[in-house]
Protein backbone atom coordinates (compact mmCIF):
# COMPACT_ATOMS: atom_id res chain seq x y z
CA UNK A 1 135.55 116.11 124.16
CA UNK A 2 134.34 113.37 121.74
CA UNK A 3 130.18 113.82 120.76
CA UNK A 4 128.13 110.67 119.16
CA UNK A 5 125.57 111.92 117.20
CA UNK A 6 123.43 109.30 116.00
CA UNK A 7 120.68 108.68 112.91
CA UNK A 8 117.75 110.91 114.13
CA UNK A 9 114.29 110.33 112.94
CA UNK A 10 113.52 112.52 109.80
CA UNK A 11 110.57 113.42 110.28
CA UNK A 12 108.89 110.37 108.85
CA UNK A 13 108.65 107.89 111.86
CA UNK A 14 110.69 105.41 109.75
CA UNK A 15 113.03 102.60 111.49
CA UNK A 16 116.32 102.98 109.58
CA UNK A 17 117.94 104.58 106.19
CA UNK A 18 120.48 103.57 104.06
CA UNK A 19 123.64 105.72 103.70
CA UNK A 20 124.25 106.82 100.20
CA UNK A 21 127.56 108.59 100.72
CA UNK A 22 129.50 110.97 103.43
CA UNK A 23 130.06 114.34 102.18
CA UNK A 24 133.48 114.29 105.07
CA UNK A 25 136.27 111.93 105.94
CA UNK A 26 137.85 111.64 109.12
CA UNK A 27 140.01 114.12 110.46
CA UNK A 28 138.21 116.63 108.17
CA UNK A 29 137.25 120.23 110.05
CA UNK A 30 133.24 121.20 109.61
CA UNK A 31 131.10 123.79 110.49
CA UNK A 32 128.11 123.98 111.88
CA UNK A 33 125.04 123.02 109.88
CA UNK A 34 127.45 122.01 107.14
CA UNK A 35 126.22 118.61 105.14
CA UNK A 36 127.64 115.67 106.30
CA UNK A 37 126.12 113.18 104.40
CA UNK A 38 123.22 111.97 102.41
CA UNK A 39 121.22 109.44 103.31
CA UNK A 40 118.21 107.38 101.36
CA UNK A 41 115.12 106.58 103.50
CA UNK A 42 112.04 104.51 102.26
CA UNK A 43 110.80 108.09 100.51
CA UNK A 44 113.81 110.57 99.40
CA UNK A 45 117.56 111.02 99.67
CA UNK A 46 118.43 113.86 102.18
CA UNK A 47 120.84 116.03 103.35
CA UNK A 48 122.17 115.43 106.56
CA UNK A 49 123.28 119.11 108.30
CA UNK A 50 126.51 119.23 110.27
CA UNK A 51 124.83 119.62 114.18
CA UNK A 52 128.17 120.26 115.37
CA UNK A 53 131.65 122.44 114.96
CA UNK A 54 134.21 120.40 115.73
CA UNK A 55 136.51 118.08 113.81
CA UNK A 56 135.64 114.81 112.40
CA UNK A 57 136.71 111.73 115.00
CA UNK A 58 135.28 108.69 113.65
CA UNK A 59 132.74 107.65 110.78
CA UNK A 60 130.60 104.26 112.29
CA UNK A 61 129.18 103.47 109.20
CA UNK A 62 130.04 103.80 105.15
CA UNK A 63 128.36 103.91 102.15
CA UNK A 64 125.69 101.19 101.21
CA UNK A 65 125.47 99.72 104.71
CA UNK A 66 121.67 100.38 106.18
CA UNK A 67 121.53 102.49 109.88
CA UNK A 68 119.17 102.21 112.19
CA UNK A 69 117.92 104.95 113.57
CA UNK A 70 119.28 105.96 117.09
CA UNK A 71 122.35 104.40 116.03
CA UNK A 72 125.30 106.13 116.28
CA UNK A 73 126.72 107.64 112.32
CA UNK A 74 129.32 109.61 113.28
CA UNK A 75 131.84 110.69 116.20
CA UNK A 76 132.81 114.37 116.60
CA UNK A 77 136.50 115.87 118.82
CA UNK A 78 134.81 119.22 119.75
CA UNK A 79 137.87 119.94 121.44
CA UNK A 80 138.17 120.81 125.71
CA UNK A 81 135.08 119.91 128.05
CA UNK A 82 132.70 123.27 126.21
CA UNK A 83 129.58 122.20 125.86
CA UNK A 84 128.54 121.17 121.88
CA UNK A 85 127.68 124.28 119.62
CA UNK A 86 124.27 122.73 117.76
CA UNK A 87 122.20 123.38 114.51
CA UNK A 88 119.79 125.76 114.68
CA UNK A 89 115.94 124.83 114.00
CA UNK A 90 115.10 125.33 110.38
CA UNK A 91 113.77 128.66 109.85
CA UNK A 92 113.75 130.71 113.43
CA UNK A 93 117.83 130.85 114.16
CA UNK A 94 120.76 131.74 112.01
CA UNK A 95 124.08 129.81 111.95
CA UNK A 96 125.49 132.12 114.53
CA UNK A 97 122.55 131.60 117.46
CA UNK A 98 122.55 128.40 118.84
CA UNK A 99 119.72 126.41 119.04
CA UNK A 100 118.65 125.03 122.59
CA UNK A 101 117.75 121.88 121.49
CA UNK A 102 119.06 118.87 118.77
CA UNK A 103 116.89 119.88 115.80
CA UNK A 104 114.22 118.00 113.89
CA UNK A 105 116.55 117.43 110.71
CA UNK A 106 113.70 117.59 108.25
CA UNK A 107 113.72 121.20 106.38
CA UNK A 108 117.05 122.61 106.92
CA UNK A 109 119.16 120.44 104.46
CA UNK A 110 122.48 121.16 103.79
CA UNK A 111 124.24 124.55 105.14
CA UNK A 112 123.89 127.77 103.28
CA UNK A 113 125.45 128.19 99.53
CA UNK A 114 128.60 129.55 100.20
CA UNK A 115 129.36 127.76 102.99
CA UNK A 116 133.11 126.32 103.91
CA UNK A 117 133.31 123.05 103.08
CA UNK A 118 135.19 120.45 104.32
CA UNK A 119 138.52 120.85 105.00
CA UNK A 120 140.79 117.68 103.83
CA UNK A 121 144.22 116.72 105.00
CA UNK A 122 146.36 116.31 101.90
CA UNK A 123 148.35 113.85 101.76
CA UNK A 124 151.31 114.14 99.62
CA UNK A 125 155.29 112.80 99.64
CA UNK A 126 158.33 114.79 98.42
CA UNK A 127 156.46 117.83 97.24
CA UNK A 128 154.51 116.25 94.47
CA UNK A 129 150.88 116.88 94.19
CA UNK A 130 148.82 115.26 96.38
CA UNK A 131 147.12 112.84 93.71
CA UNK A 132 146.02 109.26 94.72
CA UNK A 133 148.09 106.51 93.26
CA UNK A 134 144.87 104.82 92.12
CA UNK A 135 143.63 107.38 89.98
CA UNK A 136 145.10 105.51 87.23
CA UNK A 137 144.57 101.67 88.16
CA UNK A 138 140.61 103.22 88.70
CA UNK A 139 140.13 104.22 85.22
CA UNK A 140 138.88 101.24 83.07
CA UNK A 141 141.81 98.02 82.68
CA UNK A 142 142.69 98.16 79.70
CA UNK A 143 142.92 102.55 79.38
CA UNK A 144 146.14 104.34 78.99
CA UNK A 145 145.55 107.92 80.78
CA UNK A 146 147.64 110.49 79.32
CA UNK A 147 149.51 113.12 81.70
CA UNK A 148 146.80 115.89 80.83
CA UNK A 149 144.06 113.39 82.53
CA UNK A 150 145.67 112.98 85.51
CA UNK A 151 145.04 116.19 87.52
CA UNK A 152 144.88 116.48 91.41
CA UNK A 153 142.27 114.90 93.13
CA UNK A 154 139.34 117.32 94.70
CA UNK A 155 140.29 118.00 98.28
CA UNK A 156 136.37 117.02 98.56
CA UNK A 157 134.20 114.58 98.11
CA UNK A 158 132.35 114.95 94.63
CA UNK A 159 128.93 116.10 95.15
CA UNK A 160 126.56 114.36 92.59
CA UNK A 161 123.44 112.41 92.81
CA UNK A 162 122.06 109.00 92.98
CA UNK A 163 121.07 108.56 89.92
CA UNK A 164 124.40 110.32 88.43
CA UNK A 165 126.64 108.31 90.68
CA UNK A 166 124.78 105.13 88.88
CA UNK A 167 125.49 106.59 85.47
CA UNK A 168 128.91 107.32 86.04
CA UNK A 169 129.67 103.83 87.61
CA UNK A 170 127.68 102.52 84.12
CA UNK A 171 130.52 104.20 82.53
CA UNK A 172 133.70 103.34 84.14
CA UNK A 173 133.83 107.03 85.11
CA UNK A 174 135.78 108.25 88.75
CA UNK A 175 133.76 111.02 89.74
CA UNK A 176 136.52 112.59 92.16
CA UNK A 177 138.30 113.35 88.49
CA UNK A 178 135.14 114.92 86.90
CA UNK A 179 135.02 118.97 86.97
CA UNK A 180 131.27 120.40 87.37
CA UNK A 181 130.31 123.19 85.39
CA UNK A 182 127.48 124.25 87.22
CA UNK A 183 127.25 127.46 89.84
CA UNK A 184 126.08 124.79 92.41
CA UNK A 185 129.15 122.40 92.46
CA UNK A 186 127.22 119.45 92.09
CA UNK A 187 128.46 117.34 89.22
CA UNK A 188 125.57 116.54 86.30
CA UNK A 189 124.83 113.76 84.31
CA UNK A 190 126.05 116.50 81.35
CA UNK A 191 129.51 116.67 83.39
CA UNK A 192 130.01 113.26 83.56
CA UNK A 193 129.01 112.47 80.05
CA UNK A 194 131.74 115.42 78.35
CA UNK A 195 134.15 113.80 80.98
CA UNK A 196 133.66 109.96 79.43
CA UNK A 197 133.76 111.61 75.52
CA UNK A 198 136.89 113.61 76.27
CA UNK A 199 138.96 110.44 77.69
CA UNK A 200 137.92 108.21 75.36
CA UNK A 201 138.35 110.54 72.60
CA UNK A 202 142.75 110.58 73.72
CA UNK A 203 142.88 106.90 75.23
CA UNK A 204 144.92 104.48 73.64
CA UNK A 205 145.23 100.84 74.20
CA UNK A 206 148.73 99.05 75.24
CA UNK A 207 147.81 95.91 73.79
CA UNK A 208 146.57 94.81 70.61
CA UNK A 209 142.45 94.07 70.93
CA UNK A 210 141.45 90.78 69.32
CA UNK A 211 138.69 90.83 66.71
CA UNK A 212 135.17 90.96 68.77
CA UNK A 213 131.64 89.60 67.42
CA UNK A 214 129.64 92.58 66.42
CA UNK A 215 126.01 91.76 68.50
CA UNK A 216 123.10 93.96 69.33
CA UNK A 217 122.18 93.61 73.07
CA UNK A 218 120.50 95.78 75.45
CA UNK A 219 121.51 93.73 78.62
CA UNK A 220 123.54 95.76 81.09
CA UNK A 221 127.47 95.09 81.21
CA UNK A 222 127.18 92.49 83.70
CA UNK A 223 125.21 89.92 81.05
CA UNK A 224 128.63 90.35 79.00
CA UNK A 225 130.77 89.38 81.74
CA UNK A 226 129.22 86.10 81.64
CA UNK A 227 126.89 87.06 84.74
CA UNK A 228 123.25 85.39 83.85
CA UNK A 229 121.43 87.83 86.19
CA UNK A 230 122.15 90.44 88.69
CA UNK A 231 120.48 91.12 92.25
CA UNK A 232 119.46 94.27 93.53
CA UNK A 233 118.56 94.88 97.23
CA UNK A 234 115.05 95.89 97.82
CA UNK A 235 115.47 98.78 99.89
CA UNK A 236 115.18 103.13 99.83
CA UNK A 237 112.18 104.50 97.43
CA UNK A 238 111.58 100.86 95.73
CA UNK A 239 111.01 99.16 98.67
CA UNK A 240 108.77 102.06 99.76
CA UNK A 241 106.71 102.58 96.65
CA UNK A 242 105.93 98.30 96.39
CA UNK A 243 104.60 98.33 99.54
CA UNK A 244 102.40 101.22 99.32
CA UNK A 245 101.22 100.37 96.21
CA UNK A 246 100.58 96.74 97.36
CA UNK A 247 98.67 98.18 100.37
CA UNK A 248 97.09 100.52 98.10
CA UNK A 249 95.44 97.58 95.49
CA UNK A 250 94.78 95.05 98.14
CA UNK A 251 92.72 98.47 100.26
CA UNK A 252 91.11 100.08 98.00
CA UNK A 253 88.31 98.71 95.74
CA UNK A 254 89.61 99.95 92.68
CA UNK A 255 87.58 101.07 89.42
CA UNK A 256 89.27 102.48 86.39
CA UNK A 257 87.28 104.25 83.75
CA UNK A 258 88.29 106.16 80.19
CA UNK A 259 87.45 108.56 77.98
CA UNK A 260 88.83 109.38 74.49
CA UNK A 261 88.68 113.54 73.98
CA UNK A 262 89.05 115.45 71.57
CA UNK A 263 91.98 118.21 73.03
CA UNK A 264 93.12 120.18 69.74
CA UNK A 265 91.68 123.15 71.71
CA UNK A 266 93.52 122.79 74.03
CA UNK A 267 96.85 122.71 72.42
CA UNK A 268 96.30 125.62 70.27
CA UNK A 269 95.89 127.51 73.71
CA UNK A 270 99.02 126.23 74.73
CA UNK A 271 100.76 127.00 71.30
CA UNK A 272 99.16 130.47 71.35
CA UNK A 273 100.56 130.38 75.28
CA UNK A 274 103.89 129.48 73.92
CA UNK A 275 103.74 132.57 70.99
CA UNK A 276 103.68 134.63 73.70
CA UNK A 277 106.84 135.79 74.82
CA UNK A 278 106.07 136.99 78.37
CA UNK A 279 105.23 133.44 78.65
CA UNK A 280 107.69 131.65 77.30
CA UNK A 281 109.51 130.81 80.43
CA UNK A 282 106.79 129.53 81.91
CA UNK A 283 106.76 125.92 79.66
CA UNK A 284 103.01 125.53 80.02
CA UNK A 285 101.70 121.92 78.57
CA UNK A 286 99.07 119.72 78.24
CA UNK A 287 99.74 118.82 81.97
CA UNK A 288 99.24 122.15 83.30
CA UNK A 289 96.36 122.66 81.97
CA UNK A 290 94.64 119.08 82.86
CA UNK A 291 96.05 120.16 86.50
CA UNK A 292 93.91 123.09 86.28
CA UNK A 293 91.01 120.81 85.24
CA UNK A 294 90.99 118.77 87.58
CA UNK A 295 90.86 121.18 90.64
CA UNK A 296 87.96 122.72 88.92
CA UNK A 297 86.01 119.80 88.53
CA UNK A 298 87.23 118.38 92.25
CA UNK A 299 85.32 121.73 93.36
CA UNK A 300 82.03 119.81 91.85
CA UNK A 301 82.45 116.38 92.62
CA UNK A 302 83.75 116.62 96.50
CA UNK A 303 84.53 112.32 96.59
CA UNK A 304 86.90 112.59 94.56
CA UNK A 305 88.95 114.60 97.16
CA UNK A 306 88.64 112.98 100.16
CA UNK A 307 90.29 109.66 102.17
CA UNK A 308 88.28 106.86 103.94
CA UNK A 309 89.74 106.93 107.86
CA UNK A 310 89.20 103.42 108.78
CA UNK A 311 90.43 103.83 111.97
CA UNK A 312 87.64 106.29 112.75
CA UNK A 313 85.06 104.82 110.58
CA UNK A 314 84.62 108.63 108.67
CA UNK A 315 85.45 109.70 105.53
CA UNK A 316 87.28 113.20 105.92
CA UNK A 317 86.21 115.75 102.41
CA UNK A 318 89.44 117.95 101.73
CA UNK A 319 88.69 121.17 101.21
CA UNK A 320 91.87 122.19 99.15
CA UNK A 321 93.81 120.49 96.54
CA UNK A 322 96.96 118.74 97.12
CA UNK A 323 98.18 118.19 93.74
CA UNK A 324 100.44 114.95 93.72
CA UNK A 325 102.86 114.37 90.36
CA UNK A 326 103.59 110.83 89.52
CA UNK A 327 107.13 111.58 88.93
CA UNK A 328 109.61 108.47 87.24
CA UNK A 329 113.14 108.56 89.00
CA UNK A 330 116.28 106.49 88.46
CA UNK A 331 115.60 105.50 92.28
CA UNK A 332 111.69 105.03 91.55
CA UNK A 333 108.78 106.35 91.31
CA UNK A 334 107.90 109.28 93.85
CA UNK A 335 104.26 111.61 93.79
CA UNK A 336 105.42 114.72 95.32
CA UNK A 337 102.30 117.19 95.53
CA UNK A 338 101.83 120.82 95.23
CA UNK A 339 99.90 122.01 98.11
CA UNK A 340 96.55 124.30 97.58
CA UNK A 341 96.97 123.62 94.03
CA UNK A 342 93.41 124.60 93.72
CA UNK A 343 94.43 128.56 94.36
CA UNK A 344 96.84 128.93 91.63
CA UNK A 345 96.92 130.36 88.55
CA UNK A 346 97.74 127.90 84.97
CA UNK A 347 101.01 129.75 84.70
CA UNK A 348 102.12 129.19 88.58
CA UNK A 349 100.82 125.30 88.02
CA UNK A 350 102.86 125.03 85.18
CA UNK A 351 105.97 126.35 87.21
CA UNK A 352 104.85 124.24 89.90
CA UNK A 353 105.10 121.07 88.01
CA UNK A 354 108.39 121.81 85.97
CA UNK A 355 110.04 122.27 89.50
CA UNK A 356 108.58 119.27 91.23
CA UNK A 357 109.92 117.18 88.37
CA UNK A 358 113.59 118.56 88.07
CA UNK A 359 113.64 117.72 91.89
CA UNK A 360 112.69 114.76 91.54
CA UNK A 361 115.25 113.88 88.85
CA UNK A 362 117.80 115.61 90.94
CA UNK A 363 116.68 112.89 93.83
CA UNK A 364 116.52 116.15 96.04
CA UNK A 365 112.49 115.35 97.10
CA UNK A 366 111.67 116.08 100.48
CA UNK A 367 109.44 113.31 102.50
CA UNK A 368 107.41 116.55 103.54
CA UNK A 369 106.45 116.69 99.58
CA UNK A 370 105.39 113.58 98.91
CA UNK A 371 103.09 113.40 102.36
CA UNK A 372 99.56 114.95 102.69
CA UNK A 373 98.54 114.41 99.21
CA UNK A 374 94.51 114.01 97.84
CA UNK A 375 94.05 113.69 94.40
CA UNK A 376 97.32 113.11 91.77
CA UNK A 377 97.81 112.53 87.95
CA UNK A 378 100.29 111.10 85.90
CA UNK A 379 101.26 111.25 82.76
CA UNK A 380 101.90 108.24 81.00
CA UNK A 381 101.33 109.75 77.40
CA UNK A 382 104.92 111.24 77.92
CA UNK A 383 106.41 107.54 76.89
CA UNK A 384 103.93 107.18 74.33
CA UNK A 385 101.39 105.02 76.14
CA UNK A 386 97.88 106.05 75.12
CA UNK A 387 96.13 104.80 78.33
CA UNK A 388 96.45 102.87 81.23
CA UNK A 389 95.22 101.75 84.68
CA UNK A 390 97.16 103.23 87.39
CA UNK A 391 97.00 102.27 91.67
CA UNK A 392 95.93 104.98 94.01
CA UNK A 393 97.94 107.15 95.37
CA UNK A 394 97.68 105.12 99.35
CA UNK A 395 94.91 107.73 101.05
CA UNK A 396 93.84 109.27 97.94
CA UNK A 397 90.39 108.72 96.37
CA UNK A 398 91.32 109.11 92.46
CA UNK A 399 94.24 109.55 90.46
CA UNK A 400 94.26 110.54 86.40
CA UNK A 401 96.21 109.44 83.97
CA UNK A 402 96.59 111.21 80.99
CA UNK A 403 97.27 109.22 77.63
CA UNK A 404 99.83 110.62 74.64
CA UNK A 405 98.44 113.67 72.34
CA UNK A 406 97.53 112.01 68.87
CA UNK A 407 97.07 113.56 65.94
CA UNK A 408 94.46 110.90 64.12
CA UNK A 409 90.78 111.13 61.95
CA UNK A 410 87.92 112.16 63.82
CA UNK A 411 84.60 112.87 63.59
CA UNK A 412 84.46 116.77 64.15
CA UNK A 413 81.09 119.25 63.29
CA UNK A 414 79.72 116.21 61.29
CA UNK A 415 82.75 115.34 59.49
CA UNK A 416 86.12 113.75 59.52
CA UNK A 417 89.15 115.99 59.93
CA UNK A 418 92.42 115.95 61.65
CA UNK A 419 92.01 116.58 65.35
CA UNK A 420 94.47 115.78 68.18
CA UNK A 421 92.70 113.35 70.95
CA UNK A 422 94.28 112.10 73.78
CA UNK A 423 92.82 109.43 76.23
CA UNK A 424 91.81 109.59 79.81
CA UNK A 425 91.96 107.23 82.51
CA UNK A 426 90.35 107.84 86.26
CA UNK A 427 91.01 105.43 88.89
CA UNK A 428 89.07 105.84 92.10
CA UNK A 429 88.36 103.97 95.27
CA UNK A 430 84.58 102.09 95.14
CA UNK A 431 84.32 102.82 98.75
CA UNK A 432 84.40 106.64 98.26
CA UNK A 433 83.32 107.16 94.92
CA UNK A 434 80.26 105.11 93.00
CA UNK A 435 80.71 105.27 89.11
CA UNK A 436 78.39 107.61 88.56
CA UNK A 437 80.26 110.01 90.30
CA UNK A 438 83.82 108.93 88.53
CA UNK A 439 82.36 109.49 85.26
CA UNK A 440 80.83 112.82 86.08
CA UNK A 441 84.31 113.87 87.25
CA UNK A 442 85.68 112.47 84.28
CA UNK A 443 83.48 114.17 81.65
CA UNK A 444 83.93 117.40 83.36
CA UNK A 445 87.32 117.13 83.07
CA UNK A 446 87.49 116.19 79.86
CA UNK A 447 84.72 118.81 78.71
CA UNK A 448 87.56 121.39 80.35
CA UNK A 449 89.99 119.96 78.06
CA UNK A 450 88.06 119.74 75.06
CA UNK A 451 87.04 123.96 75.26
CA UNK A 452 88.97 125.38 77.78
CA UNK A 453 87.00 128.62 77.48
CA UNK A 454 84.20 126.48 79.58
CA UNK A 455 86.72 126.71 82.58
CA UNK A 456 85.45 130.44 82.59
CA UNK A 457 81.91 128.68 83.56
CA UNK A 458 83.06 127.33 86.84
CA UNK A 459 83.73 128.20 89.97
């Protein structure tokens, strides 16, 4: 019995996503649940689960090419005329019940850790390892691979992600010959990097290399190939993040408005934090404790977290803090939020935000994350930027960006000492917010900032 199953809709009512790579190969044996593939929608890559046992019959698409959804991605032999064994629904069945109903593929991801995975046919002549004649002609033109390079090919597809698979391309680097260290099996930017310094540590050339012009350039490898620019589709988080942004600044009356503080209190709390060794894990910042801030202070100045509902001509006052974190990705930038931020503790923010960002970097962000958001900050003083004016957040009333930590002259108990001062920036929407009520917000956060101890004052 041969099954279609086509591109469902994740969750996000979006028209189509582009396929980043298939985790399976035709005439490969899965199990239920088991990933199949990732895929890159207009928000996050994700995992596509396995919704059938059965053996692979025939992939309709491959990597690159853009599926609509309802289209069909892949073909399935379940074998006889049984009815289809399917995925169960994300949290209420285990692998073993099946579920009644094609599942909603948003939350369930990829299939247990520990799970079989795919089983691939080897293909091999006269008893020698099964090792692909182009492992060699793959590795850059003019490289020599010694024997001890060339080792079997994974009987898998290399897991990795996006932004990996872009560095290792950079490099000239064949993933399906790179070994991952991790416990998780997915290969790291680390991996690939102690992969490209080990071959080209023992590579020699087989013909003589003519004298090259030293230069300086920081132009990708294509500008040296003679290319004068290069085109990249518009498409995945890119495409999504210009147009909301777009929508965003041409929507919302914006008004941005700073203030220079005076934070060395603050980060002697966090180096006293750090001292601490019950605490140490924790990695609490100048960003944790601005997050803290600012759901204090949204407690006092309600406009700030709420969303104008033009549709119903209201404006709708949030009650809780979700938390968005203006996150910079090799795919883009993504604002996944921590929900009821306003209930947690500085340590759990702190924890909160470190694990937001490595997901992000991973390219492992749910759409579910980054949806629901009111109020988000960003920190721009990470690259050294002391202040800036950045675009709402589309929904959101404000958004906060926080300039670098300096350590400069400033006037402190009627002199001029050393202090470490760091710039705000508060963007909000006109049509919510009035500027008294931006810079009320803003002072109180910054007054937070300045002596945390008068975060004890508030409730």
């Amino acid at each position: 019995m041969i099954q279609d199953f086509t591109l469902p809709d994740l969750g996000e009512g979006l028209p189509e996503a582009e396929l980043v790579q298939w985790m399976v190969a035709e005439g490969d044996t899965v199990t239920l649940n088991q990933t199949i593939a990732e895929v890159e929608t207009a928000k996050a890559v994700v995992e596509l689960p396995s919704p059938y046992a059965g053996r692979i019959s025939a992939l309709h698409a491959a990597a690159g090419d853009v599926v609509a959804v309802g289209s069909v991605l892949i073909s399935y032999d379940l074998g006889g005329d049984a009815a289809p064994a399917e995925a169960p629904a994300p949290a209420a069945q285990s692998v073993e019940e099946p579920a009644k109903a094609e599942p909603n593929l948003v939350g369930y991801g990829a299939a247990p850790r520990g799970s079989a995975r795919p089983q691939r046919r080897t293909r091999s002549a006269g008893g020698r390892p099964a090792v692909s004649d182009t492992a060699v002609l793959e590795a850059a033109p003019h490289d020599v691979i010694h024997a001890s390079e060339v080792v079997e090919r994974p009987t898998e597809r290399p897991r990795s992600t996006p932004p990996v698979r872009l560095f290792a391309k950079q490099l000239g680097v064949d993933l399906a010959l790179v070994e991952a260290t991790g416990a998780s099996g997915v290969i790291t930017r680390a991996d690939v990097e102690a992969y490209a310094e080990r071959v080209g540590a023992t590579k020699t050339s087989t013909t003589p290399t003519p004298p090259v012009r030293e230069t300086v350039s920081d132009f990708p490898p294509s500008a040296a190939q003679g290319e004068r620019t290069t085109r990249t589709p518009i498409r995945g988080v890119r495409k999504h993040t210009a147009e909301a942004m777009v929508r965003s600044a041409f929507t919302a009356p914006h008004v941005t408005t700073f203030l220079t503080v005076d934070v060395t209190a603050t980060t002697e709390l966090i180096a006293s934090l750090k001292a601490d060794r019950s605490l140490q894990e924790h990695k609490i910042g100048v960003m944790a404790v601005a997050a803290k801030a600012v759901c204090l202070a949204l407690a006092r100045h309600t406009g700030l977290n709420s969303r104008w509902d033009d549709a119903a001509g209201e404006i709708v006052e949030h009650h809780y803090v979700n938390l968005g974190i203006a996150a910079a990705t090799g795919r883009g930038l993504v604002v996944p939020n921590i929900r009821d931020a306003q209930d947690l503790t500085l340590v759990e923010l702190a924890d909160a935000i470190r694990g937001l960002a490595e997901t992000a970097r991973s390219g492992k962000t749910s759409p579910a994350e980054m949806m629901g958001g009111t109020f988000s900050i960003t920190n721009v003083g990470v690259f050294g930027v002391d202040a800036g004016t950045p675009i709402l957040n589309p929904g959101e009333a404000g958004i906060l960006a926080l300039g670098a930590v300096r350590r400069q002259p400033w006037e402190h108990r009627g002199e001029i000492a050393l202090r470490d001062v760091m710039t705000l920036a508060l963007s909000f929407d006109h049509r919510l917010v009035d500027g008294e009520q931006g810079s009320r917000f803003l002072v109180d956060v910054a007054d937070i900032l300045r002596e945390p101890g008068r975060a004890m004052l508030l409730r």
